[in-house]
Protein backbone atom coordinates (compact mmCIF):
# COMPACT_ATOMS: atom_id res chain seq x y z
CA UNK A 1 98.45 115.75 90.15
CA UNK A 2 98.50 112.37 91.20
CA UNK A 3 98.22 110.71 94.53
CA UNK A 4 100.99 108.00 94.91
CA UNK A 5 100.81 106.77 97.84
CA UNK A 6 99.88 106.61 101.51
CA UNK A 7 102.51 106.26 104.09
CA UNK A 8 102.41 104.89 107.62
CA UNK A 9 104.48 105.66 110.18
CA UNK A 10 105.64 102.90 112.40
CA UNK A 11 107.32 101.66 115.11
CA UNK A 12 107.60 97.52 114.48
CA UNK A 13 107.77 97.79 110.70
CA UNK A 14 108.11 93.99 110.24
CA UNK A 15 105.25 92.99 111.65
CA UNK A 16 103.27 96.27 110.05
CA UNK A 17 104.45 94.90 106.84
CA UNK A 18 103.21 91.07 107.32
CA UNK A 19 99.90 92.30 108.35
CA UNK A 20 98.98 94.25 105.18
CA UNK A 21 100.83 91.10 103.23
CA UNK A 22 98.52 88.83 104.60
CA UNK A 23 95.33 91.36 104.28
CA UNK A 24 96.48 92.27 100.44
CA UNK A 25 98.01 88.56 99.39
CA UNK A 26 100.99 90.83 98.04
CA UNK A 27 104.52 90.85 99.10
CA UNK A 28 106.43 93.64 99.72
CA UNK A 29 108.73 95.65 98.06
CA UNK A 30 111.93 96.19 100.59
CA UNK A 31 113.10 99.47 99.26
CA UNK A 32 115.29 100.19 102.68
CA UNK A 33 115.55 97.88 105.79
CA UNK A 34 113.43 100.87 107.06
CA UNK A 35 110.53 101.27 104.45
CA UNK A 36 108.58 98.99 102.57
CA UNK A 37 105.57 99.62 99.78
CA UNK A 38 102.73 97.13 99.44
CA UNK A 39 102.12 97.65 95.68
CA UNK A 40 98.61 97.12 94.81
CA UNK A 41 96.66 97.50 91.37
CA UNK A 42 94.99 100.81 92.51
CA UNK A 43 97.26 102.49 94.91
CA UNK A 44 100.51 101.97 96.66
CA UNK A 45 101.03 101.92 100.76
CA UNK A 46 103.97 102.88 101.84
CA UNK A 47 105.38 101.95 105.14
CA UNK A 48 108.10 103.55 107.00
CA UNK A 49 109.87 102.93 110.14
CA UNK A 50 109.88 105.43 112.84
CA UNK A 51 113.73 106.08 112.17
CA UNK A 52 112.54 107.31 108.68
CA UNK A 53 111.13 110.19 110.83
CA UNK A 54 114.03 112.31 111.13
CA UNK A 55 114.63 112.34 107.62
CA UNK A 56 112.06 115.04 107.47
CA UNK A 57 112.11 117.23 110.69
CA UNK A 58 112.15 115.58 113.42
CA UNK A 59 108.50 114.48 115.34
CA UNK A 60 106.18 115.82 111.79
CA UNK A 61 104.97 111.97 112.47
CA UNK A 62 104.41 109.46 115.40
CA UNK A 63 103.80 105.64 115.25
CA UNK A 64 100.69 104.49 116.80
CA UNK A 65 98.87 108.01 116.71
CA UNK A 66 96.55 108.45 114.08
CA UNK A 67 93.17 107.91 114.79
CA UNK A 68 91.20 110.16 111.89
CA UNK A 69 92.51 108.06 108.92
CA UNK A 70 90.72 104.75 107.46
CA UNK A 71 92.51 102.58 104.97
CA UNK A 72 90.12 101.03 102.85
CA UNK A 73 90.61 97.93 100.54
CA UNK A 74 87.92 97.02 97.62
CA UNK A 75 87.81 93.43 97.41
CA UNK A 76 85.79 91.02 95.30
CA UNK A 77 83.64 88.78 97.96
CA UNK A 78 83.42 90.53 101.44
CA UNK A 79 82.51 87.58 102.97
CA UNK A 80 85.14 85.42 101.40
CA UNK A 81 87.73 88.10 102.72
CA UNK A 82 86.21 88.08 106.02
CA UNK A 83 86.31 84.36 107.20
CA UNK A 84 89.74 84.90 105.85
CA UNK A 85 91.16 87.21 108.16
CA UNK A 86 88.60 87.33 110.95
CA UNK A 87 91.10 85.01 113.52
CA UNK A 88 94.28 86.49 112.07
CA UNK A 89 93.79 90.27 112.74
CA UNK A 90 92.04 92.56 115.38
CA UNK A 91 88.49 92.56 114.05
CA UNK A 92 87.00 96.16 115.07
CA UNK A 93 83.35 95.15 113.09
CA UNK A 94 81.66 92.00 111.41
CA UNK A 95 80.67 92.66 107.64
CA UNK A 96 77.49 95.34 107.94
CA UNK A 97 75.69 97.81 105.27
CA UNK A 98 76.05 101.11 105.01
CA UNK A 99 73.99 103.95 103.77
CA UNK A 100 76.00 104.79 101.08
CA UNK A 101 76.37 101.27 99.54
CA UNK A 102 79.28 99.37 100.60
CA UNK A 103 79.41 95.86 102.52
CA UNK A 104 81.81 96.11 105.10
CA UNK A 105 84.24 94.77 107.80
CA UNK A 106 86.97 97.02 109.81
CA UNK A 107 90.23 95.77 111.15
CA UNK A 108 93.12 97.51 113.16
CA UNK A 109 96.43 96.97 112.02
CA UNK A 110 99.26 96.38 114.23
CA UNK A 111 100.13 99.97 115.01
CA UNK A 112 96.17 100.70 115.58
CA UNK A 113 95.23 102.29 112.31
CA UNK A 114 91.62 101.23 111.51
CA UNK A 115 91.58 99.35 108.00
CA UNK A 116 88.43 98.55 105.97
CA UNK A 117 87.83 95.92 103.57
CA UNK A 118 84.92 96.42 102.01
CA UNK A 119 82.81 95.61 97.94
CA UNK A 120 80.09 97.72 96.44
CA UNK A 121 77.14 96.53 97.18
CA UNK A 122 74.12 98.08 95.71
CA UNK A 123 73.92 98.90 92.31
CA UNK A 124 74.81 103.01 92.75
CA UNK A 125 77.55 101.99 94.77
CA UNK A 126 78.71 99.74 92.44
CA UNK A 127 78.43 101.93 89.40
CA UNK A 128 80.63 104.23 91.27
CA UNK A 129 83.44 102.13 91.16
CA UNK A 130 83.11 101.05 87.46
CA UNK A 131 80.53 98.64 87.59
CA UNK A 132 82.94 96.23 89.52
């Protein structure tokens, strides 16, 4: 089995979209007027509009709810990345440690879901990711 994408359910799906454009640098593929994927070398986002919804069964998903979900983003130079996009997007944290290895910095997209761009930055971490 393989995991193909994430999808997010949303309710201003143009402005979803040029969000995770700007925080990827990659432009989306407009599959539907209603759904988008942001295709990116190690995993694919998927974004829907709230229409797409009813495709399924009606309310299986809600815009603006999720709150247990973290998108996170491996990038090359955290701190390049974060003077980047620190005055274009709702900055939840600076760039900080954590135990487990990885430099970090958390955004919230324009729907609210928490995103986090972060590198490897001790040597176990980054052996975990391939020596990247």
């Amino acid at each position: 089995m393989k995991l193909a994408s994430t999808r997010l359910i949303v309710r201003d799906i143009k402005a979803t979209v040029a969000f995770y454009e700007l925080v990827t640098e990659t432009a989306a593929d407009w599959l539907a007027p209603f759904f988008a994927e942001i295709v990116t070398p190690g995993a694919t986002l998927a974004i829907g509009a709230a229409e797409t919804v009813a495709l399924f069964k009606k309310g299986t998903a809600e815009p603006g709810a999720n709150r247990s979900a973290i998108l996170e983003f491996m990038v090359e130079d955290i701190d390049a990345e974060f003077s980047r996009l620190k005055d274009k997007a709702d900055v939840v944290h600076e760039p900080k440690l954590l135990p487990w290895g990885n430099r970090t910095f958390q955004l919230r997209d324009t729907e609210g879901t928490l995103v986090s761009l972060f590198m490897p930055a001790t040597e176990a971490a980054r052996e975990r990711f391939g020596g990247r």
